[in-house]
Protein backbone atom coordinates (compact mmCIF):
# COMPACT_ATOMS: atom_id res chain seq x y z
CA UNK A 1 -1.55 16.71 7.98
CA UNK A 2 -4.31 13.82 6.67
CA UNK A 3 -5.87 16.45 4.31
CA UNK A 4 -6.44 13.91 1.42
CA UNK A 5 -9.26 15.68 -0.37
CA UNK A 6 -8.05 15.14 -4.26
CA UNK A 7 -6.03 12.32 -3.32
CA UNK A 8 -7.33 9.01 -2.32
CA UNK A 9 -9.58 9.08 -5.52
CA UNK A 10 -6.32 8.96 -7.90
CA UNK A 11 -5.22 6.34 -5.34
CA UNK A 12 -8.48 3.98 -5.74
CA UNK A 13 -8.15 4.76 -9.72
CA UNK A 14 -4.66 3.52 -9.28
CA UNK A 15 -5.32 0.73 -7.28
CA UNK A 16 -7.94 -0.26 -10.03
CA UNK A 17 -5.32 0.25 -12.98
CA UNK A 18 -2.64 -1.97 -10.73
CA UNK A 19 -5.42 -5.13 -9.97
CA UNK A 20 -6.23 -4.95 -13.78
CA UNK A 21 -2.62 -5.94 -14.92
CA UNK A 22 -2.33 -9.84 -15.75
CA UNK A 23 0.99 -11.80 -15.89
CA UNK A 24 2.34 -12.33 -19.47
CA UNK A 25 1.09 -15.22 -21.51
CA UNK A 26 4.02 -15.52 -24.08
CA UNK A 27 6.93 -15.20 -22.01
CA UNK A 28 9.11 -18.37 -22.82
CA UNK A 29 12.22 -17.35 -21.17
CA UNK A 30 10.64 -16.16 -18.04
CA UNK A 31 12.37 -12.19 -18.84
CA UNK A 32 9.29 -10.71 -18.99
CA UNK A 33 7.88 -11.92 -15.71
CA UNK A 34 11.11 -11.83 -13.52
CA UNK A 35 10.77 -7.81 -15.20
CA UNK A 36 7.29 -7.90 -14.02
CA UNK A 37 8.21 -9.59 -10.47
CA UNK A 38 10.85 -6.79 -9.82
CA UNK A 39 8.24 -3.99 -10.32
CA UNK A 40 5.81 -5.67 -7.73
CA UNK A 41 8.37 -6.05 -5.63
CA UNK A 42 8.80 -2.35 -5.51
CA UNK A 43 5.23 -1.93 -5.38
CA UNK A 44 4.90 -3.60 -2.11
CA UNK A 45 8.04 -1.84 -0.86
CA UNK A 46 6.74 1.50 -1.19
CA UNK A 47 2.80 0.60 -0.41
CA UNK A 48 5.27 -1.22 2.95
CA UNK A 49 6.84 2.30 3.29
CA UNK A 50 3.62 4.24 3.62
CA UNK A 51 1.99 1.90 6.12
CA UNK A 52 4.80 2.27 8.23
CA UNK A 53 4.71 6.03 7.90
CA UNK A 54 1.09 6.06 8.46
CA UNK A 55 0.96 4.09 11.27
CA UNK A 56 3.59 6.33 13.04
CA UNK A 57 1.26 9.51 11.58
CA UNK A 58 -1.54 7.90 13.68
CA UNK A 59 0.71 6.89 16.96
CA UNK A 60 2.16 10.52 17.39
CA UNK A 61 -1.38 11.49 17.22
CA UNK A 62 -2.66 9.21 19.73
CA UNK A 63 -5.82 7.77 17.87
CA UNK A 64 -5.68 4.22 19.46
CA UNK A 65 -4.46 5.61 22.51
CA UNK A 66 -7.54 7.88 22.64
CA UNK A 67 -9.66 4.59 21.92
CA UNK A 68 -8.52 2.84 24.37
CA UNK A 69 -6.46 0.40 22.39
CA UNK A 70 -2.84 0.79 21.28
CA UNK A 71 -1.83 1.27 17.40
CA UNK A 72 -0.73 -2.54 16.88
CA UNK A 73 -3.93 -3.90 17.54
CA UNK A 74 -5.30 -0.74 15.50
CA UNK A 75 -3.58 -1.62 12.43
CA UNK A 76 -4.55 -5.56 12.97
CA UNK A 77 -7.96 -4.53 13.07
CA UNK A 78 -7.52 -2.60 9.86
């Protein structure tokens, strides 16, 4: 199920590619950015998406549980 081997590095490269991208500079009518905005926005919902997944991965398996702790204060010490 968490076999990510070949995965998380295209993630990180990603991640790099995504923090690289700076807001227009010649946008006068504000199109470009709202554009811009609206893709973000669906960044976050889908990065939102697989946190939530994720975290309910980790409470079926029982890590915090296991630890001691339960999976809300796992993912707030994330």
């Amino acid at each position: 199920m968490f076999d990510y081997h070949g995965v998380m590095a295209p993630l990180e490269s990603l991640l790099d590619q995504l923090a690289g991208i700076t807001p227009p500079t010649d946008d006068p009518t504000g199109r470009t950015t709202t554009s811009e905005l609206e893709l973000w926005r669906k960044v976050r919902n889908l990065a939102d998406h697989r946190i939530a997944t994720c975290a309910g991965d980790l409470d079926d398996l029982r890590v915090a549980e296991k630890a001691g702790s339960t999976t809300k204060k796992l993912l707030i010490e994330m």
